[in-house]
PDB file of N, CA and C in Angstrom:
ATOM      1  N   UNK A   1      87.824  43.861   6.526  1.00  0.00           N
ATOM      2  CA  UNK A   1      86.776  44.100   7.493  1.00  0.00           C
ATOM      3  C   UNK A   1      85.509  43.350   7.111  1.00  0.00           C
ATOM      4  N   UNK A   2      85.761  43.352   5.510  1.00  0.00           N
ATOM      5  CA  UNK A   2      84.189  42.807   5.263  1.00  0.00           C
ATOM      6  C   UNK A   2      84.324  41.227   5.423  1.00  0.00           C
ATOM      7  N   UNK A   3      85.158  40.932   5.370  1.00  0.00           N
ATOM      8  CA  UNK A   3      85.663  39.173   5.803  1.00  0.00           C
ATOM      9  C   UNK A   3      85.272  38.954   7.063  1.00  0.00           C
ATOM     10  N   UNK A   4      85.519  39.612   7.788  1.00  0.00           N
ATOM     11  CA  UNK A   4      85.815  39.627   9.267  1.00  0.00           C
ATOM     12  C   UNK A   4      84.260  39.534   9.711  1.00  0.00           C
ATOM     13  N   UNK A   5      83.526  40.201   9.160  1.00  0.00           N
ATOM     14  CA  UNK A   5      81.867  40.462   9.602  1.00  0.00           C
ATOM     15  C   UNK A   5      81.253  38.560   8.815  1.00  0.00           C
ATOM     16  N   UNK A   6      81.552  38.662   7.511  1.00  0.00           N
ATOM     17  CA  UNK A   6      81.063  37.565   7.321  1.00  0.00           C
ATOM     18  C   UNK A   6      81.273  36.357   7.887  1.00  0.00           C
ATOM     19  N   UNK A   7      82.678  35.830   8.281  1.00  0.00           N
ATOM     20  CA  UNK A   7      83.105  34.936   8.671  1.00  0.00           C
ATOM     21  C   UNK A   7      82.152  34.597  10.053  1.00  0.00           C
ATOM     22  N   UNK A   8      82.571  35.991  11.165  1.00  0.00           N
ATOM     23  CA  UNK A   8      81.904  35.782  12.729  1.00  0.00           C
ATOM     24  C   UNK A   8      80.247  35.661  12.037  1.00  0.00           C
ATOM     25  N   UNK A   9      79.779  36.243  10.973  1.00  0.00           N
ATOM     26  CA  UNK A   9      78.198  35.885  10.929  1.00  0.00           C
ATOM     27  C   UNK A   9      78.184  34.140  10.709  1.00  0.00           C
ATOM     28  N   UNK A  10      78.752  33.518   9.867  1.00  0.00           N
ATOM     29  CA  UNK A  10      78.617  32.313   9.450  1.00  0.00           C
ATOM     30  C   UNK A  10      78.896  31.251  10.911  1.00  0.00           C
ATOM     31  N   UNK A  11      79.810  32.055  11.877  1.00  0.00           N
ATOM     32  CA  UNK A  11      80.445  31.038  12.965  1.00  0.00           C
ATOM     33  C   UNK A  11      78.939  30.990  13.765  1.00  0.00           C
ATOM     34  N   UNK A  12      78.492  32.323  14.122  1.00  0.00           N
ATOM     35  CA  UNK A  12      77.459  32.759  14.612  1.00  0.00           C
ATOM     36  C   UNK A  12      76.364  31.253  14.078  1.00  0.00           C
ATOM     37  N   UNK A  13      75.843  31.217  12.619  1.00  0.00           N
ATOM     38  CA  UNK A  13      74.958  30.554  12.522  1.00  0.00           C
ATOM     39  C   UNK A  13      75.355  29.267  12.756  1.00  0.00           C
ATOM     40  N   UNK A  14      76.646  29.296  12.773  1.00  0.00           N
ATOM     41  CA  UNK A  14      76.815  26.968  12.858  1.00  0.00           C
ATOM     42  C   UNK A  14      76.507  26.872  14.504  1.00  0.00           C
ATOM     43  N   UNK A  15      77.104  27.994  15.377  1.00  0.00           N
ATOM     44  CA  UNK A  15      76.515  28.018  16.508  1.00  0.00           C
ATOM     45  C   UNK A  15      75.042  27.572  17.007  1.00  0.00           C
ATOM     46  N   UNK A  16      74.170  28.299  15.656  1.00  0.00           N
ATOM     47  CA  UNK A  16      72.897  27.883  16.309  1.00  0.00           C
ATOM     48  C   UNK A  16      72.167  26.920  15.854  1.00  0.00           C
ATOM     49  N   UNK A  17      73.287  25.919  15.179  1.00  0.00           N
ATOM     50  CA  UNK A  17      72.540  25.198  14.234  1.00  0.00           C
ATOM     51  C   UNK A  17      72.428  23.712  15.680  1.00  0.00           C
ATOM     52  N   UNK A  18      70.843  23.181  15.159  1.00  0.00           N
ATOM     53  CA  UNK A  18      70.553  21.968  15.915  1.00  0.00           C
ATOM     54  C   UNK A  18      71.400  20.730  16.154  1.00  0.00           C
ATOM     55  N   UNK A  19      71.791  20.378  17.013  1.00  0.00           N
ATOM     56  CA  UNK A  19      72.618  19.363  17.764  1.00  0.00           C
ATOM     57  C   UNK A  19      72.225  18.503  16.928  1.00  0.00           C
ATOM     58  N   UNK A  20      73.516  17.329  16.687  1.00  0.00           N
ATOM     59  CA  UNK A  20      73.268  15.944  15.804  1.00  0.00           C
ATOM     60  C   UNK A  20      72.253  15.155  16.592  1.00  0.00           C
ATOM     61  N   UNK A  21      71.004  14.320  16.686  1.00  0.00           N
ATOM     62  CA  UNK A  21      70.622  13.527  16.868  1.00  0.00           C
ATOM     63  C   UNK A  21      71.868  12.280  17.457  1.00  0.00           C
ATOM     64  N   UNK A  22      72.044  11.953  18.548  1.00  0.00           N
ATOM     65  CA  UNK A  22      72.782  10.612  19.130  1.00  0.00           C
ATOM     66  C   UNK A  22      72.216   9.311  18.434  1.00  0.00           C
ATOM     67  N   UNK A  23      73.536   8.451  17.913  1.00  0.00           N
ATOM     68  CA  UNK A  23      72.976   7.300  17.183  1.00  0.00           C
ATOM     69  C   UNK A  23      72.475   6.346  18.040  1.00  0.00           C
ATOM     70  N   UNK A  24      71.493   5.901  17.492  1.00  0.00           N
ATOM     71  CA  UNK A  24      70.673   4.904  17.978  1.00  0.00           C
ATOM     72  C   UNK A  24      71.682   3.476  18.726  1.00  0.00           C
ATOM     73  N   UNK A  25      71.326   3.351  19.985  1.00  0.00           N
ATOM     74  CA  UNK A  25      72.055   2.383  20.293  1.00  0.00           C
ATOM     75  C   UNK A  25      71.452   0.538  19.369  1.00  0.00           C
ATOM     76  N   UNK A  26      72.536   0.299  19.119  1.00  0.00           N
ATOM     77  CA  UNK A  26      72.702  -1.360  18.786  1.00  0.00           C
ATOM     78  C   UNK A  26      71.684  -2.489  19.640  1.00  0.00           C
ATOM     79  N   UNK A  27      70.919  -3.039  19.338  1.00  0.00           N
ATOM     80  CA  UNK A  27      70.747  -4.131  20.048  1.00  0.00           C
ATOM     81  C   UNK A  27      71.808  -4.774  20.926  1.00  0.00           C
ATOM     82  N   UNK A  28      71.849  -5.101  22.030  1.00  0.00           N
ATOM     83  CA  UNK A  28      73.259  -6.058  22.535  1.00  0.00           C
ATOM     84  C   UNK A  28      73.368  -7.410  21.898  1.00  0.00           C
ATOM     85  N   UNK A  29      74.743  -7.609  21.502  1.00  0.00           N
ATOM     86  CA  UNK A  29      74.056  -9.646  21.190  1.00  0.00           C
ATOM     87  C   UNK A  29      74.171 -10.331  21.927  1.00  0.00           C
ATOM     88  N   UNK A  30      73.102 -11.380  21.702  1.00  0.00           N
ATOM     89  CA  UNK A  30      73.020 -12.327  22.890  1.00  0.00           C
ATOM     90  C   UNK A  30      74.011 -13.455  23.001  1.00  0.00           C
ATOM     91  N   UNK A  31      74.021 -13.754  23.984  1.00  0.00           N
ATOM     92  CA  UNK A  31      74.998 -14.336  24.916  1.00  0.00           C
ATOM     93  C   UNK A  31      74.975 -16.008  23.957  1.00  0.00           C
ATOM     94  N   UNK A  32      75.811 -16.455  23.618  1.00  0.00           N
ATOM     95  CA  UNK A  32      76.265 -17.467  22.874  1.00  0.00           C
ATOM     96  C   UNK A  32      75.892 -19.062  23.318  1.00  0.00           C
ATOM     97  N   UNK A  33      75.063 -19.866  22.951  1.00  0.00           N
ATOM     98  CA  UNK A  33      74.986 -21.057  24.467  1.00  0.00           C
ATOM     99  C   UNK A  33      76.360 -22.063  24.119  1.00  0.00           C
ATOM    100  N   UNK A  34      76.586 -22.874  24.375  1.00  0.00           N
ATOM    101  CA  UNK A  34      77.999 -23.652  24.325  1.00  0.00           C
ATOM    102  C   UNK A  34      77.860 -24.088  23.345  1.00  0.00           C
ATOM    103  N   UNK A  35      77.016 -24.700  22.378  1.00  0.00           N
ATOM    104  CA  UNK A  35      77.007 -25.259  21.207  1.00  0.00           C
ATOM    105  C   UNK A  35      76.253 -25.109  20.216  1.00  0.00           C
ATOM    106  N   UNK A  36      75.624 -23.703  19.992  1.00  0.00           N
ATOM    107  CA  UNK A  36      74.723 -23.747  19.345  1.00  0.00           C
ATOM    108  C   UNK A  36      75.286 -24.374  17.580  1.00  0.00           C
ATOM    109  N   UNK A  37      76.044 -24.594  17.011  1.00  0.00           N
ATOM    110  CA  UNK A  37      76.171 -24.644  15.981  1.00  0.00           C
ATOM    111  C   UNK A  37      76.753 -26.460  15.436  1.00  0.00           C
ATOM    112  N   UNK A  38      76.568 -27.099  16.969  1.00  0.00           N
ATOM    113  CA  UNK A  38      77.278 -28.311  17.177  1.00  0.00           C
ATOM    114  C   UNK A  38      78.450 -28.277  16.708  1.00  0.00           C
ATOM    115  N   UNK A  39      79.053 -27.857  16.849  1.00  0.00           N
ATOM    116  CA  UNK A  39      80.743 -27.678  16.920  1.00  0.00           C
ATOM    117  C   UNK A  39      81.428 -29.378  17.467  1.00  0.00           C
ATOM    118  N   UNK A  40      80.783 -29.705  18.432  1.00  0.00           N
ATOM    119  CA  UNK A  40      80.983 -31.085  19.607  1.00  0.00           C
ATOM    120  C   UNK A  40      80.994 -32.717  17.906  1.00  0.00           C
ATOM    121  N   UNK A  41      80.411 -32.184  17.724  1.00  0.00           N
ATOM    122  CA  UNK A  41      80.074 -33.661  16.372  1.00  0.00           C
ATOM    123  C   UNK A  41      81.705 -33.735  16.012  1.00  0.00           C
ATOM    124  N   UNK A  42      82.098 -32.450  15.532  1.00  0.00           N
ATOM    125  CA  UNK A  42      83.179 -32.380  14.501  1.00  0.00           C
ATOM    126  C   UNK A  42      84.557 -32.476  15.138  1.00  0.00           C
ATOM    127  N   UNK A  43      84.381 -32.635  16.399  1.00  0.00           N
ATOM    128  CA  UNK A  43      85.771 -32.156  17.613  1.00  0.00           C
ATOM    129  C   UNK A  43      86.869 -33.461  17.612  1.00  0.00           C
ATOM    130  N   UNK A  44      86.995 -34.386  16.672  1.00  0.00           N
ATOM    131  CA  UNK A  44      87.604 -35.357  16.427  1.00  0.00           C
ATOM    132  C   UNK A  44      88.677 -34.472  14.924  1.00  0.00           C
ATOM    133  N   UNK A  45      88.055 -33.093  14.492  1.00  0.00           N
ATOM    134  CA  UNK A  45      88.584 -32.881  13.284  1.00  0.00           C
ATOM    135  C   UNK A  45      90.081 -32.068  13.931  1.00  0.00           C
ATOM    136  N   UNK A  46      89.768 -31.596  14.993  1.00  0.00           N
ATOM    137  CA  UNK A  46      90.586 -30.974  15.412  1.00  0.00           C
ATOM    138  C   UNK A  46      92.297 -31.431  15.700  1.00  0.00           C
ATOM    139  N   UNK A  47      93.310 -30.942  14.892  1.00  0.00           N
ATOM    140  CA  UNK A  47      94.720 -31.536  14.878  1.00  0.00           C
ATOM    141  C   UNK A  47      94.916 -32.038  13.444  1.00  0.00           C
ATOM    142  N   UNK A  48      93.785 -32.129  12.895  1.00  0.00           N
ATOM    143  CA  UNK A  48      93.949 -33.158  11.440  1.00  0.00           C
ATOM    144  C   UNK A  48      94.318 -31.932  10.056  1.00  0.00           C
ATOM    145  N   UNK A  49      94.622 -32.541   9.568  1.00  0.00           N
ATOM    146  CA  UNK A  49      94.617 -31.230   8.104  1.00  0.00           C
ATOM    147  C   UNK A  49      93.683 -31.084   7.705  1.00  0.00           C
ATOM    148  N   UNK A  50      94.004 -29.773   7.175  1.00  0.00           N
ATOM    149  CA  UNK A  50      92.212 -29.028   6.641  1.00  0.00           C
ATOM    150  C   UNK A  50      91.712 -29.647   5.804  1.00  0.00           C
ATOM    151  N   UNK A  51      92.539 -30.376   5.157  1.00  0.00           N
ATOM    152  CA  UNK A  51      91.972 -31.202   3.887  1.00  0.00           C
ATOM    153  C   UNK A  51      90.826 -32.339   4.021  1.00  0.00           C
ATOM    154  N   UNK A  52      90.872 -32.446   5.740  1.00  0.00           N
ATOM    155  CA  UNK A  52      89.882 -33.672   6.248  1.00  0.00           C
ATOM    156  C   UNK A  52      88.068 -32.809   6.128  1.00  0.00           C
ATOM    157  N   UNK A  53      88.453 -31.563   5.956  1.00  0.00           N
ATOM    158  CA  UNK A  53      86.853 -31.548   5.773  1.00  0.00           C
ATOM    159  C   UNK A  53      86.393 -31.313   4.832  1.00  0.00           C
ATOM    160  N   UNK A  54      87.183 -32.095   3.559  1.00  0.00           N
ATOM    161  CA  UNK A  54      86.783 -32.248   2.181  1.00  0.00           C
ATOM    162  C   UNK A  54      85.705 -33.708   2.410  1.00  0.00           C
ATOM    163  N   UNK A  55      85.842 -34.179   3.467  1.00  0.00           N
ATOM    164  CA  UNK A  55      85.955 -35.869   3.243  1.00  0.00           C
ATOM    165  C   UNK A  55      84.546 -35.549   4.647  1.00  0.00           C
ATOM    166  N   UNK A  56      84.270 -34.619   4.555  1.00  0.00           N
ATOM    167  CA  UNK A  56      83.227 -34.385   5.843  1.00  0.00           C
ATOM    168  C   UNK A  56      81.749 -33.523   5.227  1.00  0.00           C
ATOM    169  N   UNK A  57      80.506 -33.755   5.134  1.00  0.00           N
ATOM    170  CA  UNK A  57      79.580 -33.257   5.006  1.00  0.00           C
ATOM    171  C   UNK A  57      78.820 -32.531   6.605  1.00  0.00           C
ATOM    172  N   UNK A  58      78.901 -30.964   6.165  1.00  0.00           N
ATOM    173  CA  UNK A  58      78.324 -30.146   6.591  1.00  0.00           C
ATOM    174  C   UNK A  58      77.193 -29.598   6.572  1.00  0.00           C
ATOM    175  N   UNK A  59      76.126 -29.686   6.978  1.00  0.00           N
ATOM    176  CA  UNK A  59      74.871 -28.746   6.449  1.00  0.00           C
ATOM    177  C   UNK A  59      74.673 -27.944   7.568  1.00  0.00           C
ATOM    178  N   UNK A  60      75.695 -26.707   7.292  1.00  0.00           N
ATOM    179  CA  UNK A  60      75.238 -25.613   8.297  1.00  0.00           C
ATOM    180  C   UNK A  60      76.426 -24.566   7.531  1.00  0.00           C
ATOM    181  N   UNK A  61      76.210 -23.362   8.071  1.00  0.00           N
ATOM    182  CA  UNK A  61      77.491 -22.241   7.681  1.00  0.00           C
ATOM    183  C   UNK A  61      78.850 -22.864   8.084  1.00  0.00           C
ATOM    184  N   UNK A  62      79.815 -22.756   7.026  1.00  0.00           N
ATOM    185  CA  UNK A  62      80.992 -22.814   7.432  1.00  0.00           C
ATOM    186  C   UNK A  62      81.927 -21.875   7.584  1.00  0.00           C
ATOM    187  N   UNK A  63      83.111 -21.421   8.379  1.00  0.00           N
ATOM    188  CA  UNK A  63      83.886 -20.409   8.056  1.00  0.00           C
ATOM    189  C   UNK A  63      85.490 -20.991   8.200  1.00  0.00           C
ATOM    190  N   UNK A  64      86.438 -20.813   7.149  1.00  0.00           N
ATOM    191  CA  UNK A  64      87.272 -20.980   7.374  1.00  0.00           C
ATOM    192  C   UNK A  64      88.465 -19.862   8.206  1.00  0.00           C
ATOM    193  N   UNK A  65      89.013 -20.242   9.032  1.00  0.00           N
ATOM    194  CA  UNK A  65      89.802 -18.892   9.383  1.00  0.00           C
ATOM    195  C   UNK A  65      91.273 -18.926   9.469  1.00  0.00           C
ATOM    196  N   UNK A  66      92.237 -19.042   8.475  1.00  0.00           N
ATOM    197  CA  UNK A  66      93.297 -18.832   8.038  1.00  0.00           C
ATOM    198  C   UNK A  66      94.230 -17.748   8.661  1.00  0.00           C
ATOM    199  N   UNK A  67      95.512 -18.553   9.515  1.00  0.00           N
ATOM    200  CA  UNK A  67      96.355 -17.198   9.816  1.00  0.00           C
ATOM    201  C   UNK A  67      96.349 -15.824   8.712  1.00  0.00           C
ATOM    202  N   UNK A  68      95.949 -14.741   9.561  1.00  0.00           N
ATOM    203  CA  UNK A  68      96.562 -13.562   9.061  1.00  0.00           C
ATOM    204  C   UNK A  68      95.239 -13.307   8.239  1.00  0.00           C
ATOM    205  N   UNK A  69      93.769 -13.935   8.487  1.00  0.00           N
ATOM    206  CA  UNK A  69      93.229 -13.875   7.584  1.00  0.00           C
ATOM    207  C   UNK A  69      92.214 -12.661   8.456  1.00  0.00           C
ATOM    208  N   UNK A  70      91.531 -11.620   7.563  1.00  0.00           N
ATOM    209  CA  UNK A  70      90.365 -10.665   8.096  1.00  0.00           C
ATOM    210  C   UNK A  70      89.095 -11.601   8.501  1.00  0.00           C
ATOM    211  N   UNK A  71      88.496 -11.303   9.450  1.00  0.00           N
ATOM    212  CA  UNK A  71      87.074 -11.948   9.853  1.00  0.00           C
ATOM    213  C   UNK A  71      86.632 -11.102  10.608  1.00  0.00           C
ATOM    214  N   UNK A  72      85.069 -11.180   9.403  1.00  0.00           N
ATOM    215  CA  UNK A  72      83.901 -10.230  10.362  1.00  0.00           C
ATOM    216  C   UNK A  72      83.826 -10.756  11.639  1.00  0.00           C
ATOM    217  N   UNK A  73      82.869  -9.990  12.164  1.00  0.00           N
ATOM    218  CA  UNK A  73      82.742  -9.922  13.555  1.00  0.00           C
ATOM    219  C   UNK A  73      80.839 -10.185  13.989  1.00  0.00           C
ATOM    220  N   UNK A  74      80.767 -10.802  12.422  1.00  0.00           N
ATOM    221  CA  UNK A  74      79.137 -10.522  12.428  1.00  0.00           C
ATOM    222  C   UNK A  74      78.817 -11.522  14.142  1.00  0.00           C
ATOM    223  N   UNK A  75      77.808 -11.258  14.114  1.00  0.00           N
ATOM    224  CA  UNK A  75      77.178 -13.082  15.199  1.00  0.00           C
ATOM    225  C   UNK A  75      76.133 -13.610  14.120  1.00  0.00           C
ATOM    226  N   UNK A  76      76.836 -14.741  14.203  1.00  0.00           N
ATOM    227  CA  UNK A  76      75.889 -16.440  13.410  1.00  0.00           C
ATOM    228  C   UNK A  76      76.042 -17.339  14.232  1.00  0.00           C
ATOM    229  N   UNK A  77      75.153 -17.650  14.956  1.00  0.00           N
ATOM    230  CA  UNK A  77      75.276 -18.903  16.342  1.00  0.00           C
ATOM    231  C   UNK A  77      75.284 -20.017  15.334  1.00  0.00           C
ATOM    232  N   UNK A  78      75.222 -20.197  14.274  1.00  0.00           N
ATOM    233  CA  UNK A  78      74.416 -21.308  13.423  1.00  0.00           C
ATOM    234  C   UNK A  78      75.913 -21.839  13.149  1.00  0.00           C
ATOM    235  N   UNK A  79      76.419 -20.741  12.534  1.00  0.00           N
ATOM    236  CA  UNK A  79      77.873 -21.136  11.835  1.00  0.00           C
ATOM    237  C   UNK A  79      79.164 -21.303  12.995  1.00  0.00           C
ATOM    238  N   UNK A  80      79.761 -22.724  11.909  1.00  0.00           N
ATOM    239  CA  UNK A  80      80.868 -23.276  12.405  1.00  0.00           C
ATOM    240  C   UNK A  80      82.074 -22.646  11.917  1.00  0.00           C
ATOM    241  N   UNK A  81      82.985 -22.404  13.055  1.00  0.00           N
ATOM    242  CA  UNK A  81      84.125 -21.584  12.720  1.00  0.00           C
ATOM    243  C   UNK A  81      85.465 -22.910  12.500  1.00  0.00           C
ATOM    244  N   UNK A  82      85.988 -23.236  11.386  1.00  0.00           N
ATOM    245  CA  UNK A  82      87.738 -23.981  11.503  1.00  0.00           C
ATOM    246  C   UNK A  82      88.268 -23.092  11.661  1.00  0.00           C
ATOM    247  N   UNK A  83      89.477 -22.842  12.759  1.00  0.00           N
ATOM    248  CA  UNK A  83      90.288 -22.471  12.919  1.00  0.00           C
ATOM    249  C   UNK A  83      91.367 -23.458  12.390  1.00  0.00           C
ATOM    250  N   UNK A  84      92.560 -22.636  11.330  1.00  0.00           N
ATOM    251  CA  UNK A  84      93.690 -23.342  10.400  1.00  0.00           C
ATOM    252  C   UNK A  84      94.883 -23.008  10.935  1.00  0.00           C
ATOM    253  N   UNK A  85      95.590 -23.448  11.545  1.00  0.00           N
ATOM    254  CA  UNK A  85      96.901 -22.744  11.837  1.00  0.00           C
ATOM    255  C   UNK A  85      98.113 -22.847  10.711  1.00  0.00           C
ATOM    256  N   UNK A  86      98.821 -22.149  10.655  1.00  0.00           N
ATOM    257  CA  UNK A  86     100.166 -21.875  10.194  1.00  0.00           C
ATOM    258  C   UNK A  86     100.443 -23.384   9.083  1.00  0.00           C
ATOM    259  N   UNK A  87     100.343 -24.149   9.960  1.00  0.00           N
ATOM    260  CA  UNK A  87     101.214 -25.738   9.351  1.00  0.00           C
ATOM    261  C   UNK A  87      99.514 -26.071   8.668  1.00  0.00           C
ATOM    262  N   UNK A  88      98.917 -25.879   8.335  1.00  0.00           N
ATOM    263  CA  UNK A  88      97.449 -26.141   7.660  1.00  0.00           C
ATOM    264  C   UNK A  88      96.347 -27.146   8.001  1.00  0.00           C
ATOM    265  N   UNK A  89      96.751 -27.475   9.625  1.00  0.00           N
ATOM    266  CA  UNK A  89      95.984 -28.070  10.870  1.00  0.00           C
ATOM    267  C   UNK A  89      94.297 -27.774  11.143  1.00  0.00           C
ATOM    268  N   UNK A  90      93.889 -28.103  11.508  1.00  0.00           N
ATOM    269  CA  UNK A  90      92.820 -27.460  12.825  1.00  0.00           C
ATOM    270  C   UNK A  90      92.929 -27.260  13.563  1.00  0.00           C
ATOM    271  N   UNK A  91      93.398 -26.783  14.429  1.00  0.00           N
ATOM    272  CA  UNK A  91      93.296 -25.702  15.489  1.00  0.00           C
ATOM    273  C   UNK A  91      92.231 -25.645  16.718  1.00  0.00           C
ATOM    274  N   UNK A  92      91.396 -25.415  15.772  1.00  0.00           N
ATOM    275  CA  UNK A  92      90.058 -25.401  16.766  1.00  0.00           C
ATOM    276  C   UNK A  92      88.808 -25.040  16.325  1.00  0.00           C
ATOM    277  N   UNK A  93      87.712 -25.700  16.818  1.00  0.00           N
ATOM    278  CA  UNK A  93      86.282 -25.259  16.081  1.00  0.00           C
ATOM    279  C   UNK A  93      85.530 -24.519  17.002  1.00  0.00           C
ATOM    280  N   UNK A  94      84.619 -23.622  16.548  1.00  0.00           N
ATOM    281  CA  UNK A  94      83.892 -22.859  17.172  1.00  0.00           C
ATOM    282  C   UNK A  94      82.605 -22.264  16.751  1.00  0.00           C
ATOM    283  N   UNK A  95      81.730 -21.946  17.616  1.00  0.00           N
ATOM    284  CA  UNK A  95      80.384 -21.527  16.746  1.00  0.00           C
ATOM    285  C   UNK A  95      80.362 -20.018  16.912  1.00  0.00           C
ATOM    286  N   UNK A  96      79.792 -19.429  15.875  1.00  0.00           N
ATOM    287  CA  UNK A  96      79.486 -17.715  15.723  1.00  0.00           C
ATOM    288  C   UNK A  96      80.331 -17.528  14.208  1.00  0.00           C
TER     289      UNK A  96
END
């Protein structure tokens, strides 16, 4: 019985306890323009082996992206994305 009183007292107080605060919404991100990261310079790399952008100077973020590989989801308009396929190609370049 004496369980029984404590328990409904404790349910009682989570009852009156103050609602979570709703998380703050995110900024939206902005909308991407077609090239911010000039991707267009390098679009000759595309089909070649990855090994060709040993032989290539970059001054900007690079990201490599390897089948099967994890990638954030951050946004970097700045940074250039290689896409590597399977056979160790390029694929495709992209900015973010």
């Amino acid at each position: 019985m004496r369980q029984s009183l404590i328990i409904a007292l404790l349910l009682g107080l989570a009852a009156c306890a103050a609602p979570v605060p709703p998380t703050p919404a995110l900024p939206p991100v902005p909308a991407a323009t077609d090239d911010t990261c000039n991707a267009g310079r390098h679009a000759g790399l595309v089909g070649q082996d990855a090994t060709a952008l040993e032989r290539v100077l970059i001054l900007a973020p690079v990201r490599l992206i390897r089948p099967g590989q994890a990638v954030t989801m951050d946004f970097r308009p700045d940074r250039i994305n290689f896409t590597i396929g399977p056979d160790n190609r390029i694929t495709s370049i992209s900015c973010n």
